[in-house]
PDB file of N, CA and C in Angstrom:
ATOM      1  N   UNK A   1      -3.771 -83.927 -63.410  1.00  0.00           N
ATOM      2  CA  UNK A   1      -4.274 -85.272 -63.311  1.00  0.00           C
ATOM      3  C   UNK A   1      -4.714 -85.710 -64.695  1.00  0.00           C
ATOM      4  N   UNK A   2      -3.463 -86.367 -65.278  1.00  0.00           N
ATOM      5  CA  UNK A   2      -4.120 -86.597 -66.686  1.00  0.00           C
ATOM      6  C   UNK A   2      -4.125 -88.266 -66.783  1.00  0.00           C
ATOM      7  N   UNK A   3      -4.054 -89.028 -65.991  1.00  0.00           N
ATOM      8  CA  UNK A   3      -3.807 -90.095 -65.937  1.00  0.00           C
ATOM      9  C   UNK A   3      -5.670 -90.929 -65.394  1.00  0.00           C
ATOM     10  N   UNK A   4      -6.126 -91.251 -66.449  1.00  0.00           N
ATOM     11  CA  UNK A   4      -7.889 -91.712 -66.056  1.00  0.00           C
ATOM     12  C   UNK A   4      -7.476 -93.039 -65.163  1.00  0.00           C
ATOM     13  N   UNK A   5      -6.422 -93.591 -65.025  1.00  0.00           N
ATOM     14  CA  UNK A   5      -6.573 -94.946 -63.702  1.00  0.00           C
ATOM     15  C   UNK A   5      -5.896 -94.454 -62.541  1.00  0.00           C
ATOM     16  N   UNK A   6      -6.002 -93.274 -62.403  1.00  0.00           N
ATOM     17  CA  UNK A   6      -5.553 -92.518 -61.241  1.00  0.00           C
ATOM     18  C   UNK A   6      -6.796 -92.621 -60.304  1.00  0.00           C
ATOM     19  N   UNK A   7      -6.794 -92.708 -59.016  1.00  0.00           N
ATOM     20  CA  UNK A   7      -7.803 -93.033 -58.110  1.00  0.00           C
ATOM     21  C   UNK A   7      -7.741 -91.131 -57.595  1.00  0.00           C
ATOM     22  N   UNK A   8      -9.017 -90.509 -57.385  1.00  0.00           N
ATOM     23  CA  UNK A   8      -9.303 -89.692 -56.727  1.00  0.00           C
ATOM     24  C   UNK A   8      -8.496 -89.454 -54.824  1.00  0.00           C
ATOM     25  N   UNK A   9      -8.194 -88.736 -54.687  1.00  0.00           N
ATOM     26  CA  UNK A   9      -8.058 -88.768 -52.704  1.00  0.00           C
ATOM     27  C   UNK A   9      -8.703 -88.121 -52.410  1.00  0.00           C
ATOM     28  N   UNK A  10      -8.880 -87.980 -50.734  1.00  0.00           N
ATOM     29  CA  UNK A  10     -10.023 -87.162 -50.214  1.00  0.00           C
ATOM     30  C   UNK A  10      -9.517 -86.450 -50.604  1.00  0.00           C
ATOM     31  N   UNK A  11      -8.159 -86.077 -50.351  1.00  0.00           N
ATOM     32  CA  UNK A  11      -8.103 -84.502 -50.906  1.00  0.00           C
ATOM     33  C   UNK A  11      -8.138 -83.456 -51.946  1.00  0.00           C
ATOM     34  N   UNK A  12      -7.664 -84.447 -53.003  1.00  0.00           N
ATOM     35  CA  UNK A  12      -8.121 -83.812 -54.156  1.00  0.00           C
ATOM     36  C   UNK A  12      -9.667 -83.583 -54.599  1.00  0.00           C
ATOM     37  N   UNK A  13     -10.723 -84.320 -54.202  1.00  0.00           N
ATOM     38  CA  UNK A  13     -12.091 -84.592 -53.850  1.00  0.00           C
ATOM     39  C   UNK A  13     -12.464 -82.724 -52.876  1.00  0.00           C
ATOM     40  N   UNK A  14     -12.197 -83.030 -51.589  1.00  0.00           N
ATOM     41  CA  UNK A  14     -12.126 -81.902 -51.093  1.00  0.00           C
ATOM     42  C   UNK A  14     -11.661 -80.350 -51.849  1.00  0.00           C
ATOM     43  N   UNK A  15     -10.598 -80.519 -52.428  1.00  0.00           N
ATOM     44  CA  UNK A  15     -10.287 -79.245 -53.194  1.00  0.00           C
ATOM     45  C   UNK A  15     -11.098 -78.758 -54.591  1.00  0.00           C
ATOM     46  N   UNK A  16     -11.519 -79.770 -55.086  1.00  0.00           N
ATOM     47  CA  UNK A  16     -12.680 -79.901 -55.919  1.00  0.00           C
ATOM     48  C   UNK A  16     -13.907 -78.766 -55.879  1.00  0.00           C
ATOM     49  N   UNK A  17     -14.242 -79.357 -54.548  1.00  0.00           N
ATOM     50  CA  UNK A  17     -15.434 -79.325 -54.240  1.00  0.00           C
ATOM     51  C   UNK A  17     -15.578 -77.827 -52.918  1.00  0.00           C
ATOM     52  N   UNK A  18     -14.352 -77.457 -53.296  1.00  0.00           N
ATOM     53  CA  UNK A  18     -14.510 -76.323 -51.918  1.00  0.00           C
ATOM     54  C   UNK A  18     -15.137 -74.906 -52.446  1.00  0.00           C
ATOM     55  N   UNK A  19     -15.309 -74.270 -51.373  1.00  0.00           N
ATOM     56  CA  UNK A  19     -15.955 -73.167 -51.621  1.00  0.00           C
ATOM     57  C   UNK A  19     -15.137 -72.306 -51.788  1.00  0.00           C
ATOM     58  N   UNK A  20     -14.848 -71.567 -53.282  1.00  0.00           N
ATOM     59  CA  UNK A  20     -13.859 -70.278 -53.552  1.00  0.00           C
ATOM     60  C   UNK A  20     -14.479 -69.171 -53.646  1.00  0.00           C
ATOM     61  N   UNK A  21     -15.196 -68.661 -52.359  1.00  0.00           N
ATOM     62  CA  UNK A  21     -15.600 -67.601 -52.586  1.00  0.00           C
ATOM     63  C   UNK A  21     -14.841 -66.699 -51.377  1.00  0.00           C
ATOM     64  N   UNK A  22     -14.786 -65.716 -51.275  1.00  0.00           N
ATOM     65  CA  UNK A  22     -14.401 -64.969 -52.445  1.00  0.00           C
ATOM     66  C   UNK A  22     -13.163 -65.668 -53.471  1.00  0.00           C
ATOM     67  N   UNK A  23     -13.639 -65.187 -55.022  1.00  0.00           N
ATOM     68  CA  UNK A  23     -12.534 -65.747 -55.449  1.00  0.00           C
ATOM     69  C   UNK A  23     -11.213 -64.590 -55.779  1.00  0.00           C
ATOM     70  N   UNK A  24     -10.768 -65.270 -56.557  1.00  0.00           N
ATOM     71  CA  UNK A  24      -9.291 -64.837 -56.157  1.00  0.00           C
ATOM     72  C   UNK A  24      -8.358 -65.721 -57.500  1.00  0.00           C
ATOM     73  N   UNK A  25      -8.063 -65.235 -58.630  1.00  0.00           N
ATOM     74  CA  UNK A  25      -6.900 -65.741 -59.508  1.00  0.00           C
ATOM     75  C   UNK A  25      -6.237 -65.843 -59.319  1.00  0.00           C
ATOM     76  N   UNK A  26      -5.227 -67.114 -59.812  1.00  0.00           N
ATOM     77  CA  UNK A  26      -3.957 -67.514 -59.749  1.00  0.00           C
ATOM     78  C   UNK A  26      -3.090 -66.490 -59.774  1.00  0.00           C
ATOM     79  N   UNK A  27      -3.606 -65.267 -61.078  1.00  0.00           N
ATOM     80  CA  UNK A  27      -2.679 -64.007 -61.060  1.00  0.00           C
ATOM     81  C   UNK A  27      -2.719 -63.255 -59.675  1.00  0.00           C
ATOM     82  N   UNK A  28      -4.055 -62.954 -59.705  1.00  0.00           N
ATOM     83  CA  UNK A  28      -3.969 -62.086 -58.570  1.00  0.00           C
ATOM     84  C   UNK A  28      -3.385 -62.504 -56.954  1.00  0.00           C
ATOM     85  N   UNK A  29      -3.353 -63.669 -57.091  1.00  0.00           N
ATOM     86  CA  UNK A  29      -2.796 -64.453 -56.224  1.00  0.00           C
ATOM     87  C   UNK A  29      -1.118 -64.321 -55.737  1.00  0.00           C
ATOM     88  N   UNK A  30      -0.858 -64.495 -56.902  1.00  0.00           N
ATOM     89  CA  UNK A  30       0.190 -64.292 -57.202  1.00  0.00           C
ATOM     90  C   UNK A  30       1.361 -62.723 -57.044  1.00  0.00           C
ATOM     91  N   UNK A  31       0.442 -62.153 -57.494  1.00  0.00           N
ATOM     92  CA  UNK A  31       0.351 -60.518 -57.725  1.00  0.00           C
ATOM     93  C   UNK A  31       0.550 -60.047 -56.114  1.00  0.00           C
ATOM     94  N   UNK A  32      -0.297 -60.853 -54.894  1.00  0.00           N
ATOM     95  CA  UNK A  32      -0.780 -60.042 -54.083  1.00  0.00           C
ATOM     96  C   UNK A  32       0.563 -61.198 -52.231  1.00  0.00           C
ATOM     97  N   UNK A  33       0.853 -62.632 -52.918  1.00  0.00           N
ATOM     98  CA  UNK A  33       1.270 -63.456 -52.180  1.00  0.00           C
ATOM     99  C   UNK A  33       2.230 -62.607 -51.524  1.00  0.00           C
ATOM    100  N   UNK A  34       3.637 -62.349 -51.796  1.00  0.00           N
ATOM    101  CA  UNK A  34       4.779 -62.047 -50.690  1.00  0.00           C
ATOM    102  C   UNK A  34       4.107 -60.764 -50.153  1.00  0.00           C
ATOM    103  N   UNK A  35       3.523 -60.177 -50.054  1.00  0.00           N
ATOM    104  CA  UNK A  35       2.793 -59.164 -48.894  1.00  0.00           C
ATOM    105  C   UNK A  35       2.096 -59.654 -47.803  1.00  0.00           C
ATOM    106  N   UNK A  36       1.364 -61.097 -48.273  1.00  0.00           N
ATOM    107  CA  UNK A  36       0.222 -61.914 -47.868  1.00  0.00           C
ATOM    108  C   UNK A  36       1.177 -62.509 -46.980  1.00  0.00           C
ATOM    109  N   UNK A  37       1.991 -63.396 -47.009  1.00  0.00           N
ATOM    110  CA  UNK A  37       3.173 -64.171 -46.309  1.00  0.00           C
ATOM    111  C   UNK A  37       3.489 -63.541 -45.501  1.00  0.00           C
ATOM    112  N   UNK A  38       4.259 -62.373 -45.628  1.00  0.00           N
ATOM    113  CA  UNK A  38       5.170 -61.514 -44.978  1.00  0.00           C
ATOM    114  C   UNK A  38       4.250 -60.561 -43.481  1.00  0.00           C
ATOM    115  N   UNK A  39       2.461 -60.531 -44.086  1.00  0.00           N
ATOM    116  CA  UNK A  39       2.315 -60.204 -43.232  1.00  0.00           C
ATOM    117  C   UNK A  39       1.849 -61.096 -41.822  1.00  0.00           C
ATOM    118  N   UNK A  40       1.236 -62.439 -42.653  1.00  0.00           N
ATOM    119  CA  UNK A  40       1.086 -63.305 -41.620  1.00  0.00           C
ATOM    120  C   UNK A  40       1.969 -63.592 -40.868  1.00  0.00           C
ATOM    121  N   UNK A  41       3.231 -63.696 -41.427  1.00  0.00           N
ATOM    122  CA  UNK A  41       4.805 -63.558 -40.585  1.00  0.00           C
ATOM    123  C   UNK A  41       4.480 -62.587 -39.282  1.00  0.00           C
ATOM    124  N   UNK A  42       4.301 -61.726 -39.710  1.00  0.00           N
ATOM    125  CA  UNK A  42       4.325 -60.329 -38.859  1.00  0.00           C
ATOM    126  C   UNK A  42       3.180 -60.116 -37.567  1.00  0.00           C
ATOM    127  N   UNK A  43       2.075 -61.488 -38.382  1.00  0.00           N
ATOM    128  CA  UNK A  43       0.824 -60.980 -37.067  1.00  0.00           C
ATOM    129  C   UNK A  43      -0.503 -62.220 -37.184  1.00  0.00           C
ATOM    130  N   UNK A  44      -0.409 -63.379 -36.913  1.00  0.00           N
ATOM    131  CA  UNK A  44      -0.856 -64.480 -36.947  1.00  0.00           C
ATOM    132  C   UNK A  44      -2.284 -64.233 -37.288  1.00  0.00           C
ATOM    133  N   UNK A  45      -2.635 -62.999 -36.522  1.00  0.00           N
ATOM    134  CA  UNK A  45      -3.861 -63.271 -36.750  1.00  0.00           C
ATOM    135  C   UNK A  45      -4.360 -62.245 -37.878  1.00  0.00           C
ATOM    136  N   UNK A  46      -3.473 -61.991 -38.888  1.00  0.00           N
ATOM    137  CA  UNK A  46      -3.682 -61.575 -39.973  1.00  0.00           C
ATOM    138  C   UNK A  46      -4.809 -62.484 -41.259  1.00  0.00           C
ATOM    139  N   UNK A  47      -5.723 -61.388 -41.383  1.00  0.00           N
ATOM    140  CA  UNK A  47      -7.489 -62.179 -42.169  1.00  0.00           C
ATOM    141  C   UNK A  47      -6.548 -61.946 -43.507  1.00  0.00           C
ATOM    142  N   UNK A  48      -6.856 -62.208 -44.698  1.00  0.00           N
ATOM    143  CA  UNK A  48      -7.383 -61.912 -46.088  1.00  0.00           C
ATOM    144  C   UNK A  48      -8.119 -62.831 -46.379  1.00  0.00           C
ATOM    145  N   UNK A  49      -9.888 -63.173 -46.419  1.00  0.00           N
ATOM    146  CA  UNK A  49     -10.335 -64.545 -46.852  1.00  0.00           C
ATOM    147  C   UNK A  49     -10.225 -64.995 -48.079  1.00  0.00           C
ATOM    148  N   UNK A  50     -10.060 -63.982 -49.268  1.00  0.00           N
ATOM    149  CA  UNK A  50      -9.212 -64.275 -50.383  1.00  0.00           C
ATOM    150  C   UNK A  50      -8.081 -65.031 -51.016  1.00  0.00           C
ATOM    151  N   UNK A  51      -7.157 -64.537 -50.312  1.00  0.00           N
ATOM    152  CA  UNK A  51      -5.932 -65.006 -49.846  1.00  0.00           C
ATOM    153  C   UNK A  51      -6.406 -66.504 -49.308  1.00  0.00           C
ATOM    154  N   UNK A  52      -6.701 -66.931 -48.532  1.00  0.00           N
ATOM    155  CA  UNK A  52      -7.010 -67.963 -47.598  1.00  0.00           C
ATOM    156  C   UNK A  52      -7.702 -68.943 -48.321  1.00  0.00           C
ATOM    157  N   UNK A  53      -9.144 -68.523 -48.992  1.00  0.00           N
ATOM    158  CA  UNK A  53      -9.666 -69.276 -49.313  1.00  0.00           C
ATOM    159  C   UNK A  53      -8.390 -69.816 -51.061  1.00  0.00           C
ATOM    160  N   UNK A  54      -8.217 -68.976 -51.621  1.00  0.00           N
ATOM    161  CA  UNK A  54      -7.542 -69.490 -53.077  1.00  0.00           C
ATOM    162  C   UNK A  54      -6.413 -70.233 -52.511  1.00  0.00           C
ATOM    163  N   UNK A  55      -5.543 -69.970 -51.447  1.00  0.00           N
ATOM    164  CA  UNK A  55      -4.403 -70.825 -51.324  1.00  0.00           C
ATOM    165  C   UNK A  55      -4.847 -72.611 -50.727  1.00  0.00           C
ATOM    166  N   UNK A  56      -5.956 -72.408 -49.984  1.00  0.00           N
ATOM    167  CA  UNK A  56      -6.696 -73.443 -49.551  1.00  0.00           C
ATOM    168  C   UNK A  56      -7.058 -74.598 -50.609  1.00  0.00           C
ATOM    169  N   UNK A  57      -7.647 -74.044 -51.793  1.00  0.00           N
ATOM    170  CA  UNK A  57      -8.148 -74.872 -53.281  1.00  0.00           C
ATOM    171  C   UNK A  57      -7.185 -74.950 -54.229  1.00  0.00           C
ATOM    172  N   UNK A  58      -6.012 -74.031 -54.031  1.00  0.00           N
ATOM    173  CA  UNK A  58      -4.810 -74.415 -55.141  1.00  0.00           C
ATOM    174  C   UNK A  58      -4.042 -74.491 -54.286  1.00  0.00           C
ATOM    175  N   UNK A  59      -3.185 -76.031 -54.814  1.00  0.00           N
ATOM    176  CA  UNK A  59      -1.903 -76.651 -54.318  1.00  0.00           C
ATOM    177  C   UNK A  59      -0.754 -75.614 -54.917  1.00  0.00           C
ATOM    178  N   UNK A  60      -0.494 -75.388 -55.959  1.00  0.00           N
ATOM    179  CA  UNK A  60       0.363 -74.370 -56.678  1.00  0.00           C
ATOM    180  C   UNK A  60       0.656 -73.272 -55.756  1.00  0.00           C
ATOM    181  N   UNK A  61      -0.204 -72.759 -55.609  1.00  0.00           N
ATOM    182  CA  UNK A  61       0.278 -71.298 -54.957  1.00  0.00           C
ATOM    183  C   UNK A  61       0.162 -71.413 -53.619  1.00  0.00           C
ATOM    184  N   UNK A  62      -0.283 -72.879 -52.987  1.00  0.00           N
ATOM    185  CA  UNK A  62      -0.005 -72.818 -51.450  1.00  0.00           C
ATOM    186  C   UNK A  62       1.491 -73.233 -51.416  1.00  0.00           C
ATOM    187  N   UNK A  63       1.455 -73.965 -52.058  1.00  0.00           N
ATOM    188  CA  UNK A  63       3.522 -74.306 -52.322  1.00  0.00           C
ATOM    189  C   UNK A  63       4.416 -73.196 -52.627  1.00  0.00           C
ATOM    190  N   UNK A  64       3.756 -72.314 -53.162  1.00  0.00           N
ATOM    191  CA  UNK A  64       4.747 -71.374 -53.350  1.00  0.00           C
ATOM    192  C   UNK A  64       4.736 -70.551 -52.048  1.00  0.00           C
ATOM    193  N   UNK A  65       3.293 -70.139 -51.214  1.00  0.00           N
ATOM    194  CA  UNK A  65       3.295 -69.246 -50.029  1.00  0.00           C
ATOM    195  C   UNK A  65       4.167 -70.011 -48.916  1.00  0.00           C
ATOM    196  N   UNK A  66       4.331 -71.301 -49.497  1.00  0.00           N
ATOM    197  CA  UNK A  66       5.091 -72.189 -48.294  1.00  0.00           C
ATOM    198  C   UNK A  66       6.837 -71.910 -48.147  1.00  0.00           C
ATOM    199  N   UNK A  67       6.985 -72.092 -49.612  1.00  0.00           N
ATOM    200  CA  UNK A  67       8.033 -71.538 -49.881  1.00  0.00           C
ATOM    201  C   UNK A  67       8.636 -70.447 -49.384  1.00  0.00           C
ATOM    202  N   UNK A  68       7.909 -69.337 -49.674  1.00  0.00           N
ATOM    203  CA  UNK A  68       8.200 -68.303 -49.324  1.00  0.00           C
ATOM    204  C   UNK A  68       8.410 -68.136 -47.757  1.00  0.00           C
ATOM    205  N   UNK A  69       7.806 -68.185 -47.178  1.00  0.00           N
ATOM    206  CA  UNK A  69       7.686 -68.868 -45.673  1.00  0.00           C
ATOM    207  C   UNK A  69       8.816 -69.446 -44.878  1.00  0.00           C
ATOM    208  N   UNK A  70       9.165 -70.528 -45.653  1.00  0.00           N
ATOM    209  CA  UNK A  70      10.597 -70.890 -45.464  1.00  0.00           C
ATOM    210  C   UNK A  70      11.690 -69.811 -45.537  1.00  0.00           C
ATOM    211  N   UNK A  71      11.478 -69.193 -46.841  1.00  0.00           N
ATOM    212  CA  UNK A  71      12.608 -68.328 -47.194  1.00  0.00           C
ATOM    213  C   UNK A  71      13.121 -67.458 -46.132  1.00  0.00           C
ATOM    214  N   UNK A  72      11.523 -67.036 -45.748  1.00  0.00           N
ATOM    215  CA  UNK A  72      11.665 -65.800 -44.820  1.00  0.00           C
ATOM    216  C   UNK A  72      11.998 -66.171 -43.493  1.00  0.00           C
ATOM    217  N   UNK A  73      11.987 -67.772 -42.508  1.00  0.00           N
ATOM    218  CA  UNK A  73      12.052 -68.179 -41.169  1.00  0.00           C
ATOM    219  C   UNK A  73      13.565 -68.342 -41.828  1.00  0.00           C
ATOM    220  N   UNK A  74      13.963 -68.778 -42.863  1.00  0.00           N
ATOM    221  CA  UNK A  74      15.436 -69.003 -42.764  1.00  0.00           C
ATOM    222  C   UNK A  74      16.184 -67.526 -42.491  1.00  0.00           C
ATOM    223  N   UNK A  75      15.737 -66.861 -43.387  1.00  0.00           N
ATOM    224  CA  UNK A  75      16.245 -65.564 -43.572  1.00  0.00           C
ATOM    225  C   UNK A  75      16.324 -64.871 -41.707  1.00  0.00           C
ATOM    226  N   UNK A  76      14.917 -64.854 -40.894  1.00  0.00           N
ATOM    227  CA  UNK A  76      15.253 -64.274 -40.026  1.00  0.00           C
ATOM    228  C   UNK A  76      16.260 -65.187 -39.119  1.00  0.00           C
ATOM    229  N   UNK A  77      16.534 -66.384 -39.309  1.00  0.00           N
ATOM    230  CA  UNK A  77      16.731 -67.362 -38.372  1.00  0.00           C
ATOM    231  C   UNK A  77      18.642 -66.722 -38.476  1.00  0.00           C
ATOM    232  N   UNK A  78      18.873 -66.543 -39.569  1.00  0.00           N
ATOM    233  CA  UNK A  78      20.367 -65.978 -40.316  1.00  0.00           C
ATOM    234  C   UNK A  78      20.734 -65.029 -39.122  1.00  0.00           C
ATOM    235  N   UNK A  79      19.549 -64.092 -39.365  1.00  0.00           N
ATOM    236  CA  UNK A  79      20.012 -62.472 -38.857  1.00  0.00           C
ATOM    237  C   UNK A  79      19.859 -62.617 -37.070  1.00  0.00           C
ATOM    238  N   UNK A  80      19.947 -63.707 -36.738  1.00  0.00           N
ATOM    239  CA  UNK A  80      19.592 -63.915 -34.966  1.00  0.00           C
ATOM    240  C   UNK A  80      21.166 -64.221 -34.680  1.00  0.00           C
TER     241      UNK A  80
END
């Protein structure tokens, strides 16, 4: 957001302002995502609040877990 006549949204407001605790780096984020994906794939009610909370406050790496996500419903959708 480098643009100063850019109007705020709730949501960017909200992501702001959220609670990253536990935190959790972009690296490590990163480092730790296609396990993270793959297992929520595997079992819905799979916790990491780590995981959860950092993908929650960064758009970046929720796009990428989304991604991935896709990859993998396409992928099994192939092998049916």
């Amino acid at each position: 957001m480098t643009d100063p006549n850019l109007a705020l949204t709730a949501e960017m407001i909200a992501g702001l302002l959220a609670d990253t605790s536990p935190y959790l780096s972009c690296d490590d984020c990163f480092a730790r995502i296609d396990e993270y994906v793959e297992r929520c794939g595997a079992d819905p009610r799979y916790e990491d609040p780590a995981m959860r909370t950092h993908l929650a406050g960064c758009g970046a790496c929720a796009e990428e877990a989304q991604a991935l996500r896709e990859l993998i419903d396409q992928q099994s959708q192939q092998e049916k």
